[in-house]
PDB file of N, CA and C in Angstrom:
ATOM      1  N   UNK A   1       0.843  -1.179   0.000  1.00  0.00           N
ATOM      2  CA  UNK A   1       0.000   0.000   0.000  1.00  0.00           C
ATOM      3  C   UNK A   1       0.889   1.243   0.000  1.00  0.00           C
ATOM      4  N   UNK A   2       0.063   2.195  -0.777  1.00  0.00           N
ATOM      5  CA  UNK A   2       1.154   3.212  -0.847  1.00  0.00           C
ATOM      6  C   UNK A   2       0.980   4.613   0.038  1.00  0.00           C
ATOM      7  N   UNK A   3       2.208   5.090   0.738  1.00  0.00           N
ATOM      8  CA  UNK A   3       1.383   6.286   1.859  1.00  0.00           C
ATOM      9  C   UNK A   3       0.991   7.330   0.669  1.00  0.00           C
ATOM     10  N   UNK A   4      -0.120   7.908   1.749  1.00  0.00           N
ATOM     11  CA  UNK A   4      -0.985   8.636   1.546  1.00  0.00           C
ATOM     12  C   UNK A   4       0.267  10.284   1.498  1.00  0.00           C
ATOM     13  N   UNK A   5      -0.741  11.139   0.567  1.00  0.00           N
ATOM     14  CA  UNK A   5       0.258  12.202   0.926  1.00  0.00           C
ATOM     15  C   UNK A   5       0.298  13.342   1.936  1.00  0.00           C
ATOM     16  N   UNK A   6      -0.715  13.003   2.725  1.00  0.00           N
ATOM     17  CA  UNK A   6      -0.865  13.803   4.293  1.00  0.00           C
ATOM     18  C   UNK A   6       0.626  12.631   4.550  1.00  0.00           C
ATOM     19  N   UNK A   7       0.964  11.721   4.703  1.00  0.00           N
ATOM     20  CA  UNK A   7       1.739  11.056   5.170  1.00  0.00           C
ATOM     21  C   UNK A   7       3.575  11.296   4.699  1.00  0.00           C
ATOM     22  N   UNK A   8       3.557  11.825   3.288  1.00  0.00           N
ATOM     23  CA  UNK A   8       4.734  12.264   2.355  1.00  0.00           C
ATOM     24  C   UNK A   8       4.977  13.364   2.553  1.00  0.00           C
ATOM     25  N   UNK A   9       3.872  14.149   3.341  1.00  0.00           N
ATOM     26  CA  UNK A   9       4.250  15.613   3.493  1.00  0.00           C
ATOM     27  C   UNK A   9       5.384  15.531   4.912  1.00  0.00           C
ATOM     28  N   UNK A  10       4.499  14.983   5.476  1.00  0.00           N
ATOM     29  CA  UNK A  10       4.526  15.004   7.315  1.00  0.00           C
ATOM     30  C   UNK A  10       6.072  14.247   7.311  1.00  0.00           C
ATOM     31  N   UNK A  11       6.466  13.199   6.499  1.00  0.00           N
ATOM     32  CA  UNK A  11       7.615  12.700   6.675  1.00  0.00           C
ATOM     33  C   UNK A  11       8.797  12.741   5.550  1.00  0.00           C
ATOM     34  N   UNK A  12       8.666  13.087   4.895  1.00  0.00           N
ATOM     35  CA  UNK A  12       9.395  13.186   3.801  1.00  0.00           C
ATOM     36  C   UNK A  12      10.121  14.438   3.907  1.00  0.00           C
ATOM     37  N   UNK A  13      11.650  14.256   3.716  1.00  0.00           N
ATOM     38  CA  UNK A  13      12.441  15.331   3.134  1.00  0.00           C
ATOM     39  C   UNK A  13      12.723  15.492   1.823  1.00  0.00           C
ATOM     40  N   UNK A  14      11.758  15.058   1.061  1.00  0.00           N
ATOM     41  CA  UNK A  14      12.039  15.289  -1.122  1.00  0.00           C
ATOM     42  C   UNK A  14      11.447  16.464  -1.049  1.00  0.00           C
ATOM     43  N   UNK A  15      11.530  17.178  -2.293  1.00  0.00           N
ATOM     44  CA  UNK A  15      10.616  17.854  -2.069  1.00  0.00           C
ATOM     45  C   UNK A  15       9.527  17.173  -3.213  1.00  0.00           C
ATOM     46  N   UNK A  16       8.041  17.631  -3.186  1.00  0.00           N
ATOM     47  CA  UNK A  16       6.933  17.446  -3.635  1.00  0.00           C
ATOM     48  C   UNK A  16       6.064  17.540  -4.733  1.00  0.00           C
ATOM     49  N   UNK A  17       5.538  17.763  -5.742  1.00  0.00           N
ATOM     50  CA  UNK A  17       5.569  18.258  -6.902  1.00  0.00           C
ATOM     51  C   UNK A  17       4.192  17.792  -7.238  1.00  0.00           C
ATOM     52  N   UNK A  18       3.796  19.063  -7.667  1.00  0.00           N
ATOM     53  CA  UNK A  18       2.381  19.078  -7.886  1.00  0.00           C
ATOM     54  C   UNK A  18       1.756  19.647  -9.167  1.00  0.00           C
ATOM     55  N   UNK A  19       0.645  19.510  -9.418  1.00  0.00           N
ATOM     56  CA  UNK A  19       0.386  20.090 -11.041  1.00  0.00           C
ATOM     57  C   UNK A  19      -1.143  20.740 -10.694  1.00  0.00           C
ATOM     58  N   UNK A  20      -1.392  21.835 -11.491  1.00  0.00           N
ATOM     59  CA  UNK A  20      -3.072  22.152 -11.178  1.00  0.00           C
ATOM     60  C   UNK A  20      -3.721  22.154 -12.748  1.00  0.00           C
ATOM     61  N   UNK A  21      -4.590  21.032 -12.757  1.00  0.00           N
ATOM     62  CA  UNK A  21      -4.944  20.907 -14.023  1.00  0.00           C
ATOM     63  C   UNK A  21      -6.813  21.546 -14.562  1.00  0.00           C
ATOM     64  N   UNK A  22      -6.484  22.068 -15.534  1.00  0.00           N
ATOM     65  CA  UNK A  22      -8.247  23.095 -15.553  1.00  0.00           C
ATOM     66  C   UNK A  22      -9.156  22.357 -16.607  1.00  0.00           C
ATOM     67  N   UNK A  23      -8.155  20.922 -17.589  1.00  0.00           N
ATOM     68  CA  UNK A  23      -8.595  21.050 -18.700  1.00  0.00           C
ATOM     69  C   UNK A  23      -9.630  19.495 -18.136  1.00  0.00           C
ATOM     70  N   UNK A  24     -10.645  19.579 -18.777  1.00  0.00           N
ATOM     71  CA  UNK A  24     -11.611  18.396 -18.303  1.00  0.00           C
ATOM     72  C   UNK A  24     -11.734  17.275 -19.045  1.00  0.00           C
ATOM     73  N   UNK A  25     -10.417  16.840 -18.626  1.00  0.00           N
ATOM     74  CA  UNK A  25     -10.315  15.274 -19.468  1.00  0.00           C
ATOM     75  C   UNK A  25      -9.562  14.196 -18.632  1.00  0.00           C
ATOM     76  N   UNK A  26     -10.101  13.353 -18.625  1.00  0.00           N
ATOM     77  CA  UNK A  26      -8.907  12.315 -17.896  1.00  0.00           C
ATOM     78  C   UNK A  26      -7.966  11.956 -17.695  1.00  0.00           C
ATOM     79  N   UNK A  27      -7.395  12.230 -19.406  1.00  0.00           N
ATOM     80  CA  UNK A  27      -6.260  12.274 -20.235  1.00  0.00           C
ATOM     81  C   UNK A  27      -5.189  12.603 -19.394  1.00  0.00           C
ATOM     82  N   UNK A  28      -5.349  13.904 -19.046  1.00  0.00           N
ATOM     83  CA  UNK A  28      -4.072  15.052 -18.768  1.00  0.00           C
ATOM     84  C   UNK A  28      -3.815  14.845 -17.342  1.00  0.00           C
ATOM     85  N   UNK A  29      -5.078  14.179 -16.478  1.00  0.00           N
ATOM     86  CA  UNK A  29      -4.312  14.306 -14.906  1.00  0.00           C
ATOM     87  C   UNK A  29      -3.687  12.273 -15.041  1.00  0.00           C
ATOM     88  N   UNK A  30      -4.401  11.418 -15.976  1.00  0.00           N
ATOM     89  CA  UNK A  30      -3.547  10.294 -16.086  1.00  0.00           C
ATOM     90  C   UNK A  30      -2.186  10.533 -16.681  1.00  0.00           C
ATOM     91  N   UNK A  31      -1.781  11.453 -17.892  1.00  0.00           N
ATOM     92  CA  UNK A  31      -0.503  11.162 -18.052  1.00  0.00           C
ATOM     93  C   UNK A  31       0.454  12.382 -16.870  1.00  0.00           C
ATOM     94  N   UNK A  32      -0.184  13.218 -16.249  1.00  0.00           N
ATOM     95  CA  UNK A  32       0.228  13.786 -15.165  1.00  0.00           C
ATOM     96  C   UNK A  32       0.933  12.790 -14.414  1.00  0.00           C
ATOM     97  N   UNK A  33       0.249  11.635 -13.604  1.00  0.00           N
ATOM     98  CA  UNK A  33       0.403  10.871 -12.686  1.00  0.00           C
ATOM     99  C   UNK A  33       1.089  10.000 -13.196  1.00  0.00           C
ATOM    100  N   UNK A  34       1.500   9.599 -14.544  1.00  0.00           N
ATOM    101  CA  UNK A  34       2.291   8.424 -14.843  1.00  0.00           C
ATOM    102  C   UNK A  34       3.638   9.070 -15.045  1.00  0.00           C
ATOM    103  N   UNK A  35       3.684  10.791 -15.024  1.00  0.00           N
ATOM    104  CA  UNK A  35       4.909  11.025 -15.037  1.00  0.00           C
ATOM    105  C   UNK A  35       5.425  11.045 -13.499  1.00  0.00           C
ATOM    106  N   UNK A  36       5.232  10.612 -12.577  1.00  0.00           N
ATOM    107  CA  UNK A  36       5.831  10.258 -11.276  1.00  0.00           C
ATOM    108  C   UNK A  36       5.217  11.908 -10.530  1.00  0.00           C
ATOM    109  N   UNK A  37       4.632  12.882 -10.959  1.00  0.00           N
ATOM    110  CA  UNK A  37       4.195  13.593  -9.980  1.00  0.00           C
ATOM    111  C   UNK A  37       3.460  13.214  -8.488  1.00  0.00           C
ATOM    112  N   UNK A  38       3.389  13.705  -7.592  1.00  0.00           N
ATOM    113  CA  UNK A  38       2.835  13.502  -6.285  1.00  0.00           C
ATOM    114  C   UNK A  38       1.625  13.575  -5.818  1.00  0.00           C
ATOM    115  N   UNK A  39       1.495  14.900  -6.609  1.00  0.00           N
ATOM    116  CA  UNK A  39       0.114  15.284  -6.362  1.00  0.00           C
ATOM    117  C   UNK A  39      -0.637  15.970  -7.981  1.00  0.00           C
ATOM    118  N   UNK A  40      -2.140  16.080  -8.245  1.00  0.00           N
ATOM    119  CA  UNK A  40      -2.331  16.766  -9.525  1.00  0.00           C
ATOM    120  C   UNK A  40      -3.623  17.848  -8.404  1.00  0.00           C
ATOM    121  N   UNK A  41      -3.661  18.750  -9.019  1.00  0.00           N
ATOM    122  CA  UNK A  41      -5.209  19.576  -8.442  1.00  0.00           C
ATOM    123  C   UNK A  41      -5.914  19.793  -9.642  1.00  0.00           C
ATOM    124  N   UNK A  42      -7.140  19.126  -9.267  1.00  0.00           N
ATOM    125  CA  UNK A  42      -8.404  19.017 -10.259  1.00  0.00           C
ATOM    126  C   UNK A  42      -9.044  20.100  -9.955  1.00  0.00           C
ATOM    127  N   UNK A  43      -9.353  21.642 -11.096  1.00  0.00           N
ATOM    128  CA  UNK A  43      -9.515  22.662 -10.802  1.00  0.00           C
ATOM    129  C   UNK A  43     -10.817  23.001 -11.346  1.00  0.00           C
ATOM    130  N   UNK A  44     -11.843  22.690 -10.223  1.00  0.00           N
ATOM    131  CA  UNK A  44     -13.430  22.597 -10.573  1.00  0.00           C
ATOM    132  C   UNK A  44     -14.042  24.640 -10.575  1.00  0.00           C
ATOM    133  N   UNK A  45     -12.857  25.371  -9.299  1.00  0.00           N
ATOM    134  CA  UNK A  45     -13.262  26.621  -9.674  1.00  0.00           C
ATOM    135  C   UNK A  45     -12.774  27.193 -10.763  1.00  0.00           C
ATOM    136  N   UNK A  46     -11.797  27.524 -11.603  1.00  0.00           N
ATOM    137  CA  UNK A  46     -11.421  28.217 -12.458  1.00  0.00           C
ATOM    138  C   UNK A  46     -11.383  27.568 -13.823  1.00  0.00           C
ATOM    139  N   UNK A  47     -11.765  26.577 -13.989  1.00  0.00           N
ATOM    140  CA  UNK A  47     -11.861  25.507 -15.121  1.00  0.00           C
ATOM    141  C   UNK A  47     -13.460  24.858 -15.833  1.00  0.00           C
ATOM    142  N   UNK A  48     -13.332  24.076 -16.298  1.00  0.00           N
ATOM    143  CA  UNK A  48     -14.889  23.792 -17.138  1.00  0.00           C
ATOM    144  C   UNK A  48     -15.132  22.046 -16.554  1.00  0.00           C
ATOM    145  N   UNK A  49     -14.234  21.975 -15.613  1.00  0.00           N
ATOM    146  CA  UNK A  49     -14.536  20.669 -14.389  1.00  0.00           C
ATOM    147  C   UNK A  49     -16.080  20.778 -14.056  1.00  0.00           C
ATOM    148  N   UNK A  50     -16.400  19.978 -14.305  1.00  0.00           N
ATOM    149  CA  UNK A  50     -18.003  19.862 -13.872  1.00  0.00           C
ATOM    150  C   UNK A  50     -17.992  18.143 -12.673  1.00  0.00           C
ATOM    151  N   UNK A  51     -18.611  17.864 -11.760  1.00  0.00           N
ATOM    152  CA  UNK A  51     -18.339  16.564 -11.363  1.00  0.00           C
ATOM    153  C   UNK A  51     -18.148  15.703 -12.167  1.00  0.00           C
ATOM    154  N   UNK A  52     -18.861  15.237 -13.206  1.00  0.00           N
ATOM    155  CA  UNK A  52     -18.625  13.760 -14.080  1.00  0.00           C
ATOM    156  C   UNK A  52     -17.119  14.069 -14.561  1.00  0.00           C
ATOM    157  N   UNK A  53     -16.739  15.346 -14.727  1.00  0.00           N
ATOM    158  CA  UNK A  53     -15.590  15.201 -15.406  1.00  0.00           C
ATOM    159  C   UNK A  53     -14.446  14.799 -13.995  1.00  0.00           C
ATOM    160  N   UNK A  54     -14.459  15.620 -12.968  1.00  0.00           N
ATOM    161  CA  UNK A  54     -13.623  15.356 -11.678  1.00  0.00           C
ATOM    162  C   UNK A  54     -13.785  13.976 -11.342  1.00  0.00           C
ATOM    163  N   UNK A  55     -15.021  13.209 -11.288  1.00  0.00           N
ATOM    164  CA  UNK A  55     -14.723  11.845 -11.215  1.00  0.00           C
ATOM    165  C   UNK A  55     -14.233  11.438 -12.279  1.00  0.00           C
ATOM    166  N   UNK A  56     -13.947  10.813 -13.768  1.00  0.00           N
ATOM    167  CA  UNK A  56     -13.034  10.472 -14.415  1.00  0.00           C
ATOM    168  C   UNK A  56     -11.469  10.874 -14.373  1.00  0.00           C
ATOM    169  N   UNK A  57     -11.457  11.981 -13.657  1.00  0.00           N
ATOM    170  CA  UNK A  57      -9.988  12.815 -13.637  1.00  0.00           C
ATOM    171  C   UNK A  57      -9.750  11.929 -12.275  1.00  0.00           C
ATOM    172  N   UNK A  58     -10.254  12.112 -11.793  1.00  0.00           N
ATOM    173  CA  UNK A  58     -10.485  11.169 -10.249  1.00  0.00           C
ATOM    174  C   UNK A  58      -9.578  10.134 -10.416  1.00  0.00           C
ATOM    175  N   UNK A  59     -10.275   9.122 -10.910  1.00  0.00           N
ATOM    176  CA  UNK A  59     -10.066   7.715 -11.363  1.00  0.00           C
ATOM    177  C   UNK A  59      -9.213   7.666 -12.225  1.00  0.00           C
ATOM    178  N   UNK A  60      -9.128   8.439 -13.069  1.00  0.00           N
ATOM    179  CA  UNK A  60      -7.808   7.982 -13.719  1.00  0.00           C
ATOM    180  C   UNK A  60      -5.680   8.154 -13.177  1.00  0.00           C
ATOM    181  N   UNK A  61      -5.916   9.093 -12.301  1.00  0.00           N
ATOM    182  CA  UNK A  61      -4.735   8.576 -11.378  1.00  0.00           C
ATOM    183  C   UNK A  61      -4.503   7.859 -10.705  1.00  0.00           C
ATOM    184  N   UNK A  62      -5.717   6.890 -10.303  1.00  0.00           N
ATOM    185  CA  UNK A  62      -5.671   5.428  -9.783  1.00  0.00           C
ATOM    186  C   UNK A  62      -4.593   4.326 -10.240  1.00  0.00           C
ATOM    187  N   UNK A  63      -3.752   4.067  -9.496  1.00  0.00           N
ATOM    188  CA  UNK A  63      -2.754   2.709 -10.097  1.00  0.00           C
ATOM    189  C   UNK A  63      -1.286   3.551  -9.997  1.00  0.00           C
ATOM    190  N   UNK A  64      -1.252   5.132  -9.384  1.00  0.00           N
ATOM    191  CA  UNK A  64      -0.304   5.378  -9.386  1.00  0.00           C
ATOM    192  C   UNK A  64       0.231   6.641  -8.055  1.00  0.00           C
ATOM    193  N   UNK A  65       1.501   6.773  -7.716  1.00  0.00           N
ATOM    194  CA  UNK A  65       1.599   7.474  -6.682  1.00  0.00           C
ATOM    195  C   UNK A  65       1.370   9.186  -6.683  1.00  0.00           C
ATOM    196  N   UNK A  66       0.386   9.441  -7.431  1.00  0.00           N
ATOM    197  CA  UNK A  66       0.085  10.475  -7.490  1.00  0.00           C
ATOM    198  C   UNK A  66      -1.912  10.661  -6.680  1.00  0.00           C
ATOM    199  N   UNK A  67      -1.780  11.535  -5.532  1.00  0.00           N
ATOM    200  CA  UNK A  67      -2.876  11.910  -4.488  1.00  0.00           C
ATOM    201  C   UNK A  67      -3.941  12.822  -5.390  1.00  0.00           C
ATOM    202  N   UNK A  68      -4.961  12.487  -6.459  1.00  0.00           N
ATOM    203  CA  UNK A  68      -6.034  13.746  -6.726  1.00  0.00           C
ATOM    204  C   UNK A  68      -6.527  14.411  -5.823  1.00  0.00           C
ATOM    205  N   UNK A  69      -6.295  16.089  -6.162  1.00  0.00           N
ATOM    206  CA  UNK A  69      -6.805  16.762  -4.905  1.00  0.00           C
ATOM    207  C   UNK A  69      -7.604  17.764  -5.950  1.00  0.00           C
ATOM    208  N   UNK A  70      -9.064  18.255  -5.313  1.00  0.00           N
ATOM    209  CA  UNK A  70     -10.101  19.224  -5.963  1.00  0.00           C
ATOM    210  C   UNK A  70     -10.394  20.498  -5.058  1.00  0.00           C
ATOM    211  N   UNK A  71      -9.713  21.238  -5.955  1.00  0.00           N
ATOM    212  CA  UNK A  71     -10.440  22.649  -5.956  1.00  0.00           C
ATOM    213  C   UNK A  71     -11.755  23.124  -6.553  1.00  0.00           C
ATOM    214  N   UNK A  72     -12.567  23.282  -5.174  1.00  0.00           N
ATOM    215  CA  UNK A  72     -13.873  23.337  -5.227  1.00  0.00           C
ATOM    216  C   UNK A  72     -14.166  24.685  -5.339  1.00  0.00           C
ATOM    217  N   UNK A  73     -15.566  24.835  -6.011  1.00  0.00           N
ATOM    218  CA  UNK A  73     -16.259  26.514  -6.467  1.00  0.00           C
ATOM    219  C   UNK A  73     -15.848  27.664  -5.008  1.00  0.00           C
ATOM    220  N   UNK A  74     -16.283  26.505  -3.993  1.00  0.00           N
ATOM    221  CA  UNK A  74     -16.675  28.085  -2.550  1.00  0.00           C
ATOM    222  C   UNK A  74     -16.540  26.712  -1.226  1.00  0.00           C
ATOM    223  N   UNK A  75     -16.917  27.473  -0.129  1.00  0.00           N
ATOM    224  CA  UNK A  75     -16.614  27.049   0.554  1.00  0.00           C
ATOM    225  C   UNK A  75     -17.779  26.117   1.135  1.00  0.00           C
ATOM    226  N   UNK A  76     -17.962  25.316   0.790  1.00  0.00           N
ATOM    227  CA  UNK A  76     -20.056  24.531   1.023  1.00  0.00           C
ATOM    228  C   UNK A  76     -19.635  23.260   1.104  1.00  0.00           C
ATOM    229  N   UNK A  77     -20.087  22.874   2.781  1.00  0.00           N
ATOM    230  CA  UNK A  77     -19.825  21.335   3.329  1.00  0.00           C
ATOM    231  C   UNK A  77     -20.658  20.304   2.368  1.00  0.00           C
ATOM    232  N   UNK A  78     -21.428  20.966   1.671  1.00  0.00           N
ATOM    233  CA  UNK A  78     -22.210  19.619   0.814  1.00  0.00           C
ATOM    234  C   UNK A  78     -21.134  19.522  -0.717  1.00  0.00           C
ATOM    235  N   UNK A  79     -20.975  20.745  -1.340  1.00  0.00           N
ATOM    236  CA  UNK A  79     -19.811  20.884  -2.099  1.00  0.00           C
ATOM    237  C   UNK A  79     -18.465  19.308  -2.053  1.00  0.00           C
ATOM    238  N   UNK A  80     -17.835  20.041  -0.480  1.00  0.00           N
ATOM    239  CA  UNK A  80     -16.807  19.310  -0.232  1.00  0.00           C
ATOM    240  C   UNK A  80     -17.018  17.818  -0.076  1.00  0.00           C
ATOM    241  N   UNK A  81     -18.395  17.423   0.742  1.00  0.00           N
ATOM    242  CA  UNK A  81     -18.562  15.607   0.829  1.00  0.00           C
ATOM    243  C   UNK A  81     -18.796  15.080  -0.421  1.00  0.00           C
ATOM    244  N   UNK A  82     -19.222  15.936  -1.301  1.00  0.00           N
ATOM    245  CA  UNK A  82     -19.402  15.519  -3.134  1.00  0.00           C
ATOM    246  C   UNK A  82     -18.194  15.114  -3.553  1.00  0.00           C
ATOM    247  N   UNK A  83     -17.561  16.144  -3.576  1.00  0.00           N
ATOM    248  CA  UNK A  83     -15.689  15.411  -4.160  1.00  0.00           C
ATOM    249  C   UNK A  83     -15.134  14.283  -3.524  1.00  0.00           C
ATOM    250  N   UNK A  84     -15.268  14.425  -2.360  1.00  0.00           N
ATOM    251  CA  UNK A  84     -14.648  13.567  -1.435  1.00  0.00           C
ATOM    252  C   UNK A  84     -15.239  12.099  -1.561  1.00  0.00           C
ATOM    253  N   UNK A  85     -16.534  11.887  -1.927  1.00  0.00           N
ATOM    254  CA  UNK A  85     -17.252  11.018  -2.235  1.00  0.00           C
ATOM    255  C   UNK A  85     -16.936  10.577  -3.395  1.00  0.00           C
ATOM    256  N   UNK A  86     -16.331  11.187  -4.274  1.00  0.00           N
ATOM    257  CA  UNK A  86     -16.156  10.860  -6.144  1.00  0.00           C
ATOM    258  C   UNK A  86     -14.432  10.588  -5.609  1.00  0.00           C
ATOM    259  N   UNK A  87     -14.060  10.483  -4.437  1.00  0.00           N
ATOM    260  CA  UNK A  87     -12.234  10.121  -4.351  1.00  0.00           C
ATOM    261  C   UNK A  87     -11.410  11.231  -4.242  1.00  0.00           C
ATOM    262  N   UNK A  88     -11.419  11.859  -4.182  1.00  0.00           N
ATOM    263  CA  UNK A  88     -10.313  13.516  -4.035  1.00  0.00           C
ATOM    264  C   UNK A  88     -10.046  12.919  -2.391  1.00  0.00           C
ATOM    265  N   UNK A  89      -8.353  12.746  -2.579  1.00  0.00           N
ATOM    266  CA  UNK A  89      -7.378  12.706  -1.493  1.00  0.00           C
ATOM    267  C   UNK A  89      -7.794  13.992  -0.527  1.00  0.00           C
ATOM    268  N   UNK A  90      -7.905  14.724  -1.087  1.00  0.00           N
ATOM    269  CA  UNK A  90      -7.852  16.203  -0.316  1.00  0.00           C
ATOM    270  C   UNK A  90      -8.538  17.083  -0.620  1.00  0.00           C
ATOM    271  N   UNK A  91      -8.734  18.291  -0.061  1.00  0.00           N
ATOM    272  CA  UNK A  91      -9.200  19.591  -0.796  1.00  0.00           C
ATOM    273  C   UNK A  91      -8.924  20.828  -0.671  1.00  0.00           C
ATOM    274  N   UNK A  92      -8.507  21.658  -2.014  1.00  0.00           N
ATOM    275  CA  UNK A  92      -8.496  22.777  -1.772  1.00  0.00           C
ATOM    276  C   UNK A  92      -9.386  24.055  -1.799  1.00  0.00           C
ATOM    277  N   UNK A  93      -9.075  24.647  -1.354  1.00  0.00           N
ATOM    278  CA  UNK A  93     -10.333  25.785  -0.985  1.00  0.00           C
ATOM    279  C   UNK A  93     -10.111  26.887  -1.544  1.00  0.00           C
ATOM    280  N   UNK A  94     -11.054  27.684  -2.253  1.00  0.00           N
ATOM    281  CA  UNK A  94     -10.453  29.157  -2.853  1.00  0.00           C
ATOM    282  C   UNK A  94     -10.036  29.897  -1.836  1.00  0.00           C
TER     283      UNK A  94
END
């Protein structure tokens, strides 16, 4: 099993490397993650991310050590259990 990246942050001296992706395809956060990045941010506020698309972006970094994390519209607890529910490691907040 592979640590989590609350866990790579907290212990790790590498440094980290992350990508923020706007474009709504699966495509770009899978070959993101197969290039050994850490983390990708699925960018639902400033982008044309709609959920169906964040879950495929979701899922497609599955199988590799890269954490999907979603940047959500605003700050709304029903918002956040939505992503979190479709798999987003984490979340960021505007």
């Amino acid at each position: 099993m592979r640590p989590t990246l609350k866990t790579r942050l907290r212990e790790s001296d590498d440094m980290l490397t992350c990508v923020i992706c706007t474009i709504p395809s699966p495509i770009v956060p899978q070959a993101l993650a197969a290039s050994g990045i850490d983390s990708v941010i699925i960018d639902m506020e400033h982008g044309a991310v709609d959920h169906a698309s964040a879950h495929a972006m979701i899922a497609a970094t599955q199988g590799f050590h890269c954490a999907p994390l979603v940047r959500v519209t605003e700050n709304d607890p029903a918002q956040v259990r939505r992503v979190l529910d479709l798999g987003a490691e984490g979340i960021v907040f505007p």
